[in-house]
N, C-alpha and C. Protein backbone atom coordinates (compact mmCIF):
# COMPACT_ATOMS: atom_id res chain seq x y z
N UNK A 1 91.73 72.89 89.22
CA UNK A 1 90.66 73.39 90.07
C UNK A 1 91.06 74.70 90.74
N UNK A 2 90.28 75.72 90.95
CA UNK A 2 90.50 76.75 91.97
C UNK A 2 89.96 76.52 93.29
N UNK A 3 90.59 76.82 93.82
CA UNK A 3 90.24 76.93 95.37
C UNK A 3 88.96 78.08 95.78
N UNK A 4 88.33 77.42 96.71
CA UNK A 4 87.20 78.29 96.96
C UNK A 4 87.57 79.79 97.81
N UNK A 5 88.96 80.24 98.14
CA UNK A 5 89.57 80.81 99.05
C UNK A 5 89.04 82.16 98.41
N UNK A 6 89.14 82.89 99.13
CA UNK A 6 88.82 84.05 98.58
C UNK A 6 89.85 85.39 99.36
N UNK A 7 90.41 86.14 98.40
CA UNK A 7 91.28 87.12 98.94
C UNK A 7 91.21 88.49 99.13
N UNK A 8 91.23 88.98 100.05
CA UNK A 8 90.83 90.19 100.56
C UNK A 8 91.59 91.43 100.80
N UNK A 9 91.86 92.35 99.91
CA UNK A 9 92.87 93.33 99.90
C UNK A 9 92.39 94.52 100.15
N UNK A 10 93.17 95.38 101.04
CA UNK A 10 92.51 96.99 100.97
C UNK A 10 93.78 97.72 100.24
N UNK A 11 93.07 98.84 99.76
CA UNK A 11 94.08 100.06 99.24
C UNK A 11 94.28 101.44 100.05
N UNK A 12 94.89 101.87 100.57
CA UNK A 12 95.10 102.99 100.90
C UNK A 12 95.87 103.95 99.88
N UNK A 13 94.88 105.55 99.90
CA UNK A 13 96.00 106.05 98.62
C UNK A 13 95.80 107.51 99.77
N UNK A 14 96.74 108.30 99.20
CA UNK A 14 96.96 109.61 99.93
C UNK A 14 97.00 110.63 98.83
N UNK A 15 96.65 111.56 98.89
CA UNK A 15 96.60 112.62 97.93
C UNK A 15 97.08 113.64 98.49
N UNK A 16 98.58 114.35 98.10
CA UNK A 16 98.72 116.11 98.34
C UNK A 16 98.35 116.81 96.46
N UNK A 17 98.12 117.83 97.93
CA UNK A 17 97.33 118.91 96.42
C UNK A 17 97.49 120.11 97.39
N UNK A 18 97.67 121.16 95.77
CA UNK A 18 97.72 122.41 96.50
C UNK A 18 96.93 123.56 96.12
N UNK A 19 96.33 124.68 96.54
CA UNK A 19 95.00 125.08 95.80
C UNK A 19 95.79 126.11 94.99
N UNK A 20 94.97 125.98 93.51
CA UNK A 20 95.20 126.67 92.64
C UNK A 20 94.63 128.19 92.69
N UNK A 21 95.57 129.20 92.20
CA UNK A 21 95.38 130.57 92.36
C UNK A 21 95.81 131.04 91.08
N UNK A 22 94.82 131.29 90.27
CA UNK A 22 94.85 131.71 88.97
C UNK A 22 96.10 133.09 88.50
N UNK A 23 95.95 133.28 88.02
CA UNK A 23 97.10 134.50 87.62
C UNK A 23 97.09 135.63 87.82
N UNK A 24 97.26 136.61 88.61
CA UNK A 24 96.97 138.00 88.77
C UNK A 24 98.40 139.00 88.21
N UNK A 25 98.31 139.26 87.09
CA UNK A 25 99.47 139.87 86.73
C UNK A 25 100.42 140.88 87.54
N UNK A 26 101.45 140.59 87.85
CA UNK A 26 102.71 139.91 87.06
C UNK A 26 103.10 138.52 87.36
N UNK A 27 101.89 138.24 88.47
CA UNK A 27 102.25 136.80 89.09
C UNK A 27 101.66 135.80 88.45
N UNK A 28 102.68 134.85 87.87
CA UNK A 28 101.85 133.48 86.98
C UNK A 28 101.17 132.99 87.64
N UNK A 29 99.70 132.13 87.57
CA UNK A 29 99.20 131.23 87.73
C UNK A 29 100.10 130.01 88.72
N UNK A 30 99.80 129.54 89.88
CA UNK A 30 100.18 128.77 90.62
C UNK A 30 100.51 127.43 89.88
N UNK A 31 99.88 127.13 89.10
CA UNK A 31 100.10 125.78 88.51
C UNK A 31 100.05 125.78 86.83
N UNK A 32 100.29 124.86 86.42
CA UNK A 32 100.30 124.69 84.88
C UNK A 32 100.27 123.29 84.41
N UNK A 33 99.55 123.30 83.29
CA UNK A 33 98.92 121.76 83.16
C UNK A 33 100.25 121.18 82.00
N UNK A 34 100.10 120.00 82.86
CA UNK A 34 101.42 119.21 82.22
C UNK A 34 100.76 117.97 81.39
N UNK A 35 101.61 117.54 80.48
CA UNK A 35 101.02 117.02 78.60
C UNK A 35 102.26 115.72 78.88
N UNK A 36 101.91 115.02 78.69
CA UNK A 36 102.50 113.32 78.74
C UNK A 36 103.01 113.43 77.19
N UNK A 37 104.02 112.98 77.19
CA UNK A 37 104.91 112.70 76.16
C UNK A 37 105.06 110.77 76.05
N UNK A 38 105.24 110.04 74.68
CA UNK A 38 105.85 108.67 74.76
C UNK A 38 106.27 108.71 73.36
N UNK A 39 107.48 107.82 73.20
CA UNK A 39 107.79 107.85 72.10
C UNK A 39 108.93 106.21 71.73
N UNK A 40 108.94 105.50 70.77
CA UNK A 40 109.50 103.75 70.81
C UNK A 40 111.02 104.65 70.38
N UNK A 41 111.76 103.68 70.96
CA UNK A 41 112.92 103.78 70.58
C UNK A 41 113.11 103.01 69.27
N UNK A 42 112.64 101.44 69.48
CA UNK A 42 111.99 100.65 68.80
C UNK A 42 111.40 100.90 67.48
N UNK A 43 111.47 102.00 67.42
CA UNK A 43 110.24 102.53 65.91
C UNK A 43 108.63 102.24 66.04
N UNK A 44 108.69 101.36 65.15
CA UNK A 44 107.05 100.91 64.87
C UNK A 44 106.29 100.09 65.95
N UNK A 45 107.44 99.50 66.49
CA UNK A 45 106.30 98.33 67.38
C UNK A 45 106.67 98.67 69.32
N UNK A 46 106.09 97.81 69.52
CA UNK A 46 106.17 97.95 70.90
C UNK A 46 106.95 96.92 71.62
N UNK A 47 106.89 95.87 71.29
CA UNK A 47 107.39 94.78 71.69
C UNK A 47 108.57 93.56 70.97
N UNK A 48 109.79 93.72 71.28
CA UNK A 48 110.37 93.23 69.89
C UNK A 48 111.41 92.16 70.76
N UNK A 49 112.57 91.90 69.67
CA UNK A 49 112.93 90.53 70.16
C UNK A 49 114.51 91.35 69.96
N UNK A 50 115.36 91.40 70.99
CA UNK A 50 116.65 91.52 71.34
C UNK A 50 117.46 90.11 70.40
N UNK A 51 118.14 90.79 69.05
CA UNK A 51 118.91 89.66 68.42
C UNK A 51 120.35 89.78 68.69
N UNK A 52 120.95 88.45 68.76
CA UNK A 52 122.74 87.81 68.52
C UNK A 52 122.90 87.03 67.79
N UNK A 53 123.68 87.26 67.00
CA UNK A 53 123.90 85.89 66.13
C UNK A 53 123.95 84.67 66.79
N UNK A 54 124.72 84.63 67.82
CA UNK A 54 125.20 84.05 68.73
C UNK A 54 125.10 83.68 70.23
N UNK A 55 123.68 83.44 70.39
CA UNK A 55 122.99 83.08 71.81
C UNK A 55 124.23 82.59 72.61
N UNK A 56 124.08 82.73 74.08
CA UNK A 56 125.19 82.24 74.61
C UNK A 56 126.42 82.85 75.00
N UNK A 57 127.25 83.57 73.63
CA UNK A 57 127.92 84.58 73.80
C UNK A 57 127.79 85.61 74.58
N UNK A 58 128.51 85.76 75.76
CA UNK A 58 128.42 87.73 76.39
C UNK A 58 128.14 88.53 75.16
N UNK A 59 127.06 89.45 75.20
CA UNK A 59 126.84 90.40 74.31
C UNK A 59 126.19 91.67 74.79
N UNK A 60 126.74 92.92 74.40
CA UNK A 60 125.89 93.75 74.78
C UNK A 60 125.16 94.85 73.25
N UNK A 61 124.25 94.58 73.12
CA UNK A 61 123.16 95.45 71.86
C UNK A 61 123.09 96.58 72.15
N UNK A 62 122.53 97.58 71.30
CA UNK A 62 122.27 98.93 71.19
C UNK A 62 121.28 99.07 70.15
N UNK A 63 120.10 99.85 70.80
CA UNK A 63 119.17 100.46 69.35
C UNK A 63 119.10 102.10 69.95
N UNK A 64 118.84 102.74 68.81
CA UNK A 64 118.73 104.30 69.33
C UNK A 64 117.37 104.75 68.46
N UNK A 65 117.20 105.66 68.61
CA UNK A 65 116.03 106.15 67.99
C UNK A 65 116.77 107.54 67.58
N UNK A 66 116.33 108.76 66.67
CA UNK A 66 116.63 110.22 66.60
C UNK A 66 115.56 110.97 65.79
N UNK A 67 114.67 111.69 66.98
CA UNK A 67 113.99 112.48 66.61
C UNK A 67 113.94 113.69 67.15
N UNK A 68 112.97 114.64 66.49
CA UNK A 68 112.66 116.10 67.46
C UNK A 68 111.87 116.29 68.27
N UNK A 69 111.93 116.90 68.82
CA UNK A 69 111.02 117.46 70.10
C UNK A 69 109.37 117.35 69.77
N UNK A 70 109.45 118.14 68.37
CA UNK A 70 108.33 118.00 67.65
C UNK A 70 107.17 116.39 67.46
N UNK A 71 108.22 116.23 66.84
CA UNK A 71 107.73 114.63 66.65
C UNK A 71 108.15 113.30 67.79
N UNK A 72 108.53 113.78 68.93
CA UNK A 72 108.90 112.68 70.48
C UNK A 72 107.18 112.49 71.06
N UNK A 73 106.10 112.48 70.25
CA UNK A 73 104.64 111.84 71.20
C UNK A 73 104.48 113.05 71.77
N UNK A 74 104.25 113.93 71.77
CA UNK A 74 103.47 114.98 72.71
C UNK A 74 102.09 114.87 72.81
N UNK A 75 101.08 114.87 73.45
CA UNK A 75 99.75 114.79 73.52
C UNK A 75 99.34 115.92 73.39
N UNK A 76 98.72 116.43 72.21
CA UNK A 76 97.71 117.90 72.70
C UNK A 76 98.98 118.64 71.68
N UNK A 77 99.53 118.78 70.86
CA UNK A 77 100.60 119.71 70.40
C UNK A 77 100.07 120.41 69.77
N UNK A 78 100.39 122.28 69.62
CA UNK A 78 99.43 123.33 69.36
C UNK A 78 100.80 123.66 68.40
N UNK A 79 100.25 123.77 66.99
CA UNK A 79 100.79 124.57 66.00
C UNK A 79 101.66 125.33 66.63
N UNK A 80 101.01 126.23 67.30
CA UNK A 80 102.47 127.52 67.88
C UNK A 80 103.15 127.27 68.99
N UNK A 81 103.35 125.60 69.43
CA UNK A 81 104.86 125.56 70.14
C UNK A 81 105.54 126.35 69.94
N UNK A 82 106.38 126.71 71.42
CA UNK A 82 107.51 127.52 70.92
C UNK A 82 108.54 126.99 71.85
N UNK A 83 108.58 126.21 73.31
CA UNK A 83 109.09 125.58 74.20
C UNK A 83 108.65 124.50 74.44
N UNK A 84 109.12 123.65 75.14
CA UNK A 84 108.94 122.70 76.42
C UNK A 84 109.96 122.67 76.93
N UNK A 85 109.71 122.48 78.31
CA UNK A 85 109.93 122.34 80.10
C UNK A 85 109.88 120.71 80.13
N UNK A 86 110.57 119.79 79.91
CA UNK A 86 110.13 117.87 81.04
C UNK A 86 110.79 118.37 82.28
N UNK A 87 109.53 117.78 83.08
CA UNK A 87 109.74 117.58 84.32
C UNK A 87 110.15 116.39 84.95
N UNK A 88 109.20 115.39 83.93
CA UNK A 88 109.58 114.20 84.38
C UNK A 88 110.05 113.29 83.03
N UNK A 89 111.09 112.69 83.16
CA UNK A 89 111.58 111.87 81.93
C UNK A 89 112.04 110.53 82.79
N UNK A 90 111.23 109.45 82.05
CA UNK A 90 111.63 108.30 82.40
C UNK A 90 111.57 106.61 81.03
N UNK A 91 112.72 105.75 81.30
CA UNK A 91 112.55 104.88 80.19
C UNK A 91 111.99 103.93 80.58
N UNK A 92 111.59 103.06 79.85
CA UNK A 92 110.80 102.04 79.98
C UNK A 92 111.29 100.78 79.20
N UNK A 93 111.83 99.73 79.99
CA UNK A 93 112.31 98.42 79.69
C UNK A 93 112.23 97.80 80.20
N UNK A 94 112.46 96.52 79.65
CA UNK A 94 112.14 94.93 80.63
C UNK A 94 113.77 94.01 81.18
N UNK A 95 113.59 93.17 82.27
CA UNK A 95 113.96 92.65 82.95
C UNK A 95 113.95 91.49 82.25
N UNK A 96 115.07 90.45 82.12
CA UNK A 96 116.86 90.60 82.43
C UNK A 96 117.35 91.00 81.69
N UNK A 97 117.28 91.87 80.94
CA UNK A 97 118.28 92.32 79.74
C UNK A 97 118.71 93.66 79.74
N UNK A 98 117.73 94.83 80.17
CA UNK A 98 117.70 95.91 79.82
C UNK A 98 119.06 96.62 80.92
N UNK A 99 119.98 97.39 80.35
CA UNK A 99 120.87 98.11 80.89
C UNK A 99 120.68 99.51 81.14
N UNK A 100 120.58 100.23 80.76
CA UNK A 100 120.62 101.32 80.81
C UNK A 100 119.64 102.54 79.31
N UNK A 101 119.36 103.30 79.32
CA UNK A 101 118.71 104.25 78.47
C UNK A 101 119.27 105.55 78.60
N UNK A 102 119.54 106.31 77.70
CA UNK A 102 120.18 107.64 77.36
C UNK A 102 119.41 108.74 76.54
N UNK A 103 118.88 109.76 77.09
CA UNK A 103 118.37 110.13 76.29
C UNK A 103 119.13 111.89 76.40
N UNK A 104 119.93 111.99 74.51
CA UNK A 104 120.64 112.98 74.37
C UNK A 104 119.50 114.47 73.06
N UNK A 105 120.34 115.84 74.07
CA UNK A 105 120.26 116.72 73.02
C UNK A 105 121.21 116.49 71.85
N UNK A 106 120.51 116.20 70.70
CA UNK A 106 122.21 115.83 69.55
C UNK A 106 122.72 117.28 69.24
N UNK A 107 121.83 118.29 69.22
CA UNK A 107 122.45 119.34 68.86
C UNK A 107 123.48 120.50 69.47
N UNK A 108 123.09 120.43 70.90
CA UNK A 108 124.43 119.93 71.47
C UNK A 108 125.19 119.25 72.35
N UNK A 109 124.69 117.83 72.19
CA UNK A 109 125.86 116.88 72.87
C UNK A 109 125.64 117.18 74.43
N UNK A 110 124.58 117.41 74.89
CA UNK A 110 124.18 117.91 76.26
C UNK A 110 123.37 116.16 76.48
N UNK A 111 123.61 115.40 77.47
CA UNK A 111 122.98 114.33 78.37
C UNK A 111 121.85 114.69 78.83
N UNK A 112 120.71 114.77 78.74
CA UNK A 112 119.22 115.45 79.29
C UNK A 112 118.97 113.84 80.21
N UNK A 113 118.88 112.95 80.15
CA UNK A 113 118.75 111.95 81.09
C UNK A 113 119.16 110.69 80.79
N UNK A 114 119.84 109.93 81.70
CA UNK A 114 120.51 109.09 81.70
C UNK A 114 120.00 107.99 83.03
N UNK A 115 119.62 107.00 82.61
CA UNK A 115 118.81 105.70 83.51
C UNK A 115 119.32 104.82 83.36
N UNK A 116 120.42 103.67 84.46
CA UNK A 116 120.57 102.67 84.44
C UNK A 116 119.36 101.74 85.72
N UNK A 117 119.03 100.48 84.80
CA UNK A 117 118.12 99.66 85.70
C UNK A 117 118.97 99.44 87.09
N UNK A 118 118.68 99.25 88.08
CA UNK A 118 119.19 98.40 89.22
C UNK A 118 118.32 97.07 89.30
N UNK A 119 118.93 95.62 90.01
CA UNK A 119 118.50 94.70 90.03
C UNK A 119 118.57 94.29 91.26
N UNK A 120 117.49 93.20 91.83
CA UNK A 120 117.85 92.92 93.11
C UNK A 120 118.84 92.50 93.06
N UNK A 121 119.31 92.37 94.39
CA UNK A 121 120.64 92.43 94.72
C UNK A 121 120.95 92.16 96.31
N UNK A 122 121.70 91.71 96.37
CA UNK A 122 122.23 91.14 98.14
C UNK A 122 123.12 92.52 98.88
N UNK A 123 123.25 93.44 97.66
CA UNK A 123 123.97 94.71 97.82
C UNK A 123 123.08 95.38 98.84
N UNK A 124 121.43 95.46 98.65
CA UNK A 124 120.00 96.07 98.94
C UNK A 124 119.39 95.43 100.16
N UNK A 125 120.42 94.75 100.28
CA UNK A 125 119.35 93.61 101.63
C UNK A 125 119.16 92.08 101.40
N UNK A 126 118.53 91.55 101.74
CA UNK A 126 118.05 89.92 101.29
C UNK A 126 117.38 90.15 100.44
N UNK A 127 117.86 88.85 99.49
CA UNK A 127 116.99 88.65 98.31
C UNK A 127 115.84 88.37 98.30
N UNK A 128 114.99 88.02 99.24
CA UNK A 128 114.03 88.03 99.57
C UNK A 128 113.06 89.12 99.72
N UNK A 129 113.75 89.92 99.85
CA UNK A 129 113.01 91.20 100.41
C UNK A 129 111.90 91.67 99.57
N UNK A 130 110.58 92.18 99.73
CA UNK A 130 109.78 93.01 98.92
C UNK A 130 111.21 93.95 97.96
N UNK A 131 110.36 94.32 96.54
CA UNK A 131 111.09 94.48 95.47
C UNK A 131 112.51 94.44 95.53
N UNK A 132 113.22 93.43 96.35
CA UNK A 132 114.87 93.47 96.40
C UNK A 132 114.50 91.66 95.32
N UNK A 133 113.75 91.32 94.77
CA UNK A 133 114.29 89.89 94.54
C UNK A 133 114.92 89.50 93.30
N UNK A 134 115.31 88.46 93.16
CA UNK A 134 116.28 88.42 92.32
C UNK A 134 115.86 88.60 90.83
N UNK A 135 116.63 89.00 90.14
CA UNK A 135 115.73 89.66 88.45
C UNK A 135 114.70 91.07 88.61
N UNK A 136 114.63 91.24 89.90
CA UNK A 136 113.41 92.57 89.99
C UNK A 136 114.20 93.72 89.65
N UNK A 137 113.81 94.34 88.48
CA UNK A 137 114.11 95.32 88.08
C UNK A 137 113.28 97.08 88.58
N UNK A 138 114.30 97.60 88.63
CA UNK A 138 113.76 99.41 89.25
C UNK A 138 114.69 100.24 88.06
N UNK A 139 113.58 101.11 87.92
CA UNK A 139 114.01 102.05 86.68
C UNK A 139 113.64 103.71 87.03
N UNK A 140 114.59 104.27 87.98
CA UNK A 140 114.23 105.45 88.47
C UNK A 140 114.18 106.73 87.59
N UNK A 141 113.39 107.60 87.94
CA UNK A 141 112.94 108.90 86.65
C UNK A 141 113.83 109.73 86.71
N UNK A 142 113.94 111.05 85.93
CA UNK A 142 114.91 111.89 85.62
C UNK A 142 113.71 113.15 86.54
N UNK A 143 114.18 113.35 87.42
CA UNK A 143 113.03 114.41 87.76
C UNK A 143 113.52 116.02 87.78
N UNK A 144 113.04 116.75 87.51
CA UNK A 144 113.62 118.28 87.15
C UNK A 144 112.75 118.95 87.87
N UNK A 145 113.09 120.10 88.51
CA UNK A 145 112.28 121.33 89.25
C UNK A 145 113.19 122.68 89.98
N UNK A 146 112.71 122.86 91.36
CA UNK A 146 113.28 124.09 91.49
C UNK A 146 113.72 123.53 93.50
N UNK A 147 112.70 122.81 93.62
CA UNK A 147 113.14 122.14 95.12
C UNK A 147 114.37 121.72 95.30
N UNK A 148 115.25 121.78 96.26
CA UNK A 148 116.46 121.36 96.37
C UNK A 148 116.44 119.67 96.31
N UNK A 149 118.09 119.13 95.74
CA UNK A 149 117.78 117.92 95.38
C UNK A 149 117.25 117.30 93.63
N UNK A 150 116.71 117.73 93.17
CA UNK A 150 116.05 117.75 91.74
C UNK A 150 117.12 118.80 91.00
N UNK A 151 117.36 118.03 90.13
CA UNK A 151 118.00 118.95 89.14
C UNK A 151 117.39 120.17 88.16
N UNK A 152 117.87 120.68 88.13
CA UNK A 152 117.30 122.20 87.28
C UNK A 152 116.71 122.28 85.83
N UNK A 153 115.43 122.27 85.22
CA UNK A 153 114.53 122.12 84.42
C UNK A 153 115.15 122.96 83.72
N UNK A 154 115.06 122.54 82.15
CA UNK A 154 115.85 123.27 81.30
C UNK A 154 114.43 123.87 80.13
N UNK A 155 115.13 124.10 78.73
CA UNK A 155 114.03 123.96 77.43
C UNK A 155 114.60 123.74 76.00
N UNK A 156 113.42 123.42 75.63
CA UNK A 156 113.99 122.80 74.35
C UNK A 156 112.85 123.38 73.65
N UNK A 157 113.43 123.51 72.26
CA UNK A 157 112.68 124.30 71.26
C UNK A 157 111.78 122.83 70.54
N UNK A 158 110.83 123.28 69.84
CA UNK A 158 110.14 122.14 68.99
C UNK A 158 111.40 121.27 67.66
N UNK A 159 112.50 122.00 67.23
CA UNK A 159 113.12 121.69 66.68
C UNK A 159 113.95 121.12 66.60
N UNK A 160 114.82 121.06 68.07
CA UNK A 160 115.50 120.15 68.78
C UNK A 160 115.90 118.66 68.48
N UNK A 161 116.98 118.45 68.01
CA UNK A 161 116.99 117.18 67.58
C UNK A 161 117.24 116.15 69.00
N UNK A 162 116.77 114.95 69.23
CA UNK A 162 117.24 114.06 70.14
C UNK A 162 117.71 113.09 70.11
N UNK A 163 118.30 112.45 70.71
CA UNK A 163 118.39 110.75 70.05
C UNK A 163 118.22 110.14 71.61
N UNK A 164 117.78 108.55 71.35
CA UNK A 164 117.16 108.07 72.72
C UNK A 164 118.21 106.63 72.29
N UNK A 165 118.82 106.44 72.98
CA UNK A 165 119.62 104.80 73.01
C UNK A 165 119.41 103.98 74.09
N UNK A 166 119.35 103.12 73.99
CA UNK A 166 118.97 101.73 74.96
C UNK A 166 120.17 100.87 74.67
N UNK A 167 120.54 100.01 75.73
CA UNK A 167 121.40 99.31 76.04
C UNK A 167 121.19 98.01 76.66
N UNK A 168 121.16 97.00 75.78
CA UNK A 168 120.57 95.55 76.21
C UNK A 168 121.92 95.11 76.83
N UNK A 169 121.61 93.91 77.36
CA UNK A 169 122.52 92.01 77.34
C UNK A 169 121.26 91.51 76.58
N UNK A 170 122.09 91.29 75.32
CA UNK A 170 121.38 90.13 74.79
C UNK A 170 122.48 88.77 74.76
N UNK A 171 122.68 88.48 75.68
CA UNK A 171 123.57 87.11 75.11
C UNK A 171 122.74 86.25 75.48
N UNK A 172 121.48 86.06 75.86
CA UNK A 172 120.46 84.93 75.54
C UNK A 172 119.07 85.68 75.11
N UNK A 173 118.21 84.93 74.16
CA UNK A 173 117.19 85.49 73.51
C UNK A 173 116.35 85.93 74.66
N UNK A 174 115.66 87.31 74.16
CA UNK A 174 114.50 87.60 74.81
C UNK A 174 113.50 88.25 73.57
N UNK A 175 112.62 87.73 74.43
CA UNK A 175 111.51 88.12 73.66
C UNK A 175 110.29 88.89 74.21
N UNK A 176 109.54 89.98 73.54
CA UNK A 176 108.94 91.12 74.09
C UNK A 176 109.25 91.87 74.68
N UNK A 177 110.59 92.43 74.54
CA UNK A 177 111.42 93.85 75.25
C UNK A 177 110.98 95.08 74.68
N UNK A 178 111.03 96.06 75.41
CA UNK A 178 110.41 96.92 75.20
C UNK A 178 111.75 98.40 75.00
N UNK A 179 111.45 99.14 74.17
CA UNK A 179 112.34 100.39 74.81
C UNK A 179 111.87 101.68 74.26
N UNK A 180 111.61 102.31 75.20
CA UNK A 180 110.20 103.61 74.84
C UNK A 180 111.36 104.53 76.33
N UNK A 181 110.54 106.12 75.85
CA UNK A 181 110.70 107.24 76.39
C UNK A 181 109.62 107.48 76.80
N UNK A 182 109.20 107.64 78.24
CA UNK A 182 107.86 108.67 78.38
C UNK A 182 108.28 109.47 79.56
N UNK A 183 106.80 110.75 80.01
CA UNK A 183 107.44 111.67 80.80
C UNK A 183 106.62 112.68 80.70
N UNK A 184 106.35 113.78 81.53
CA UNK A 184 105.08 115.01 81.57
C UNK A 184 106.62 116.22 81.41
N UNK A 185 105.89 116.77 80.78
CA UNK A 185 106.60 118.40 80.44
C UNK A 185 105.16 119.40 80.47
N UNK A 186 105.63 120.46 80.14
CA UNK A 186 104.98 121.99 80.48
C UNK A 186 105.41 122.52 79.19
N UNK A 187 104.88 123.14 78.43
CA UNK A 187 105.06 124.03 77.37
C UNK A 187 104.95 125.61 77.16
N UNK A 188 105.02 125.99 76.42
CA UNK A 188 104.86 127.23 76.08
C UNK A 188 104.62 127.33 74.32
N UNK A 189 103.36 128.40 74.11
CA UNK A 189 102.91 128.99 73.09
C UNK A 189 103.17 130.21 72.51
């Protein structure tokens, strides 16, 4: 049976924004429209099953992915790429297994972002706490810009090779784990 209770939530949202001032040469345009990137580490599917021969056993897995810039999900990609700018790069995995995500320039051996999960933890406060509880997983972004604090936005050509690795515990089965790249960049034509 459901209960006749009925629950009552408000949302508060806040919006900064800043007004756009088109380009008056030599001065760029105040803003520039940023293009969402996603791409499976996984390959084909979205949702897959972390294997061990050996359930039970401490184990730690690895899948990687290696592609180009070109082909990493860009939304909107214009024949005459010639750059991208990520601003924001972040991985995407599930809780209890997922360790960490790496995502490398292979061509040269440069670390572009590197994400280990944190878990609640008694380290963070009581386990109790709003998102401190136990198994709650946080997966913080790679953020790039020019503000102090943020690390310094780089570029990458369309050709660019990458490789994206994920880092399980699989020493007990899971099932529907996920391991994807997504993230907004800025381009150039």
């Amino acid at each position: 049976l459901i209960p006749d209770q009925v629950d009552n939530y408000f949302l508060k949202f806040r919006y900064y924004f800043q007004e756009y001032v088109p380009a008056s040469p030599p001065i760029p345009a105040s803003h520039r429209h940023m293009h969402h990137f996603v791409f499976l580490i996984d390959e084909a599917i979205n949702d897959y099953e972390e294997d061990n021969a050996h359930y039970g056993t401490a184990s730690i897995g690895k899948i990687s992915a290696h592609v180009t810039v070109r082909t990493m999900g860009i939304e909107d990609v214009p024949e005459s790429l010639s750059w991208i700018t990520p601003l924001v790069m972040t991985p995407h995995c599930h809780a209890p297994s997922c360790i960490r995500e790496e995502l490398w320039n292979a061509d040269t051996g440069e670390l572009l972002c590197n994400v280990t999960a944190k878990y609640g933890s008694s380290h963070y406060g009581h386990l109790g706490q709003v998102f401190n509880e136990a198994n709650y997983i946080a997966i913080p972004p790679c953020i790039f810009g020019y503000q102090p604090g943020l690390q310094l936005p780089f570029r990458l050509s369309p050709d660019t090779k990458i490789t994206a690795i994920k880092y399980f515990d699989n020493t007990y089965r899971h099932l529907g784990q996920m391991a994807q790249w997504t993230g907004l960049l800025v381009y150039d034509t």
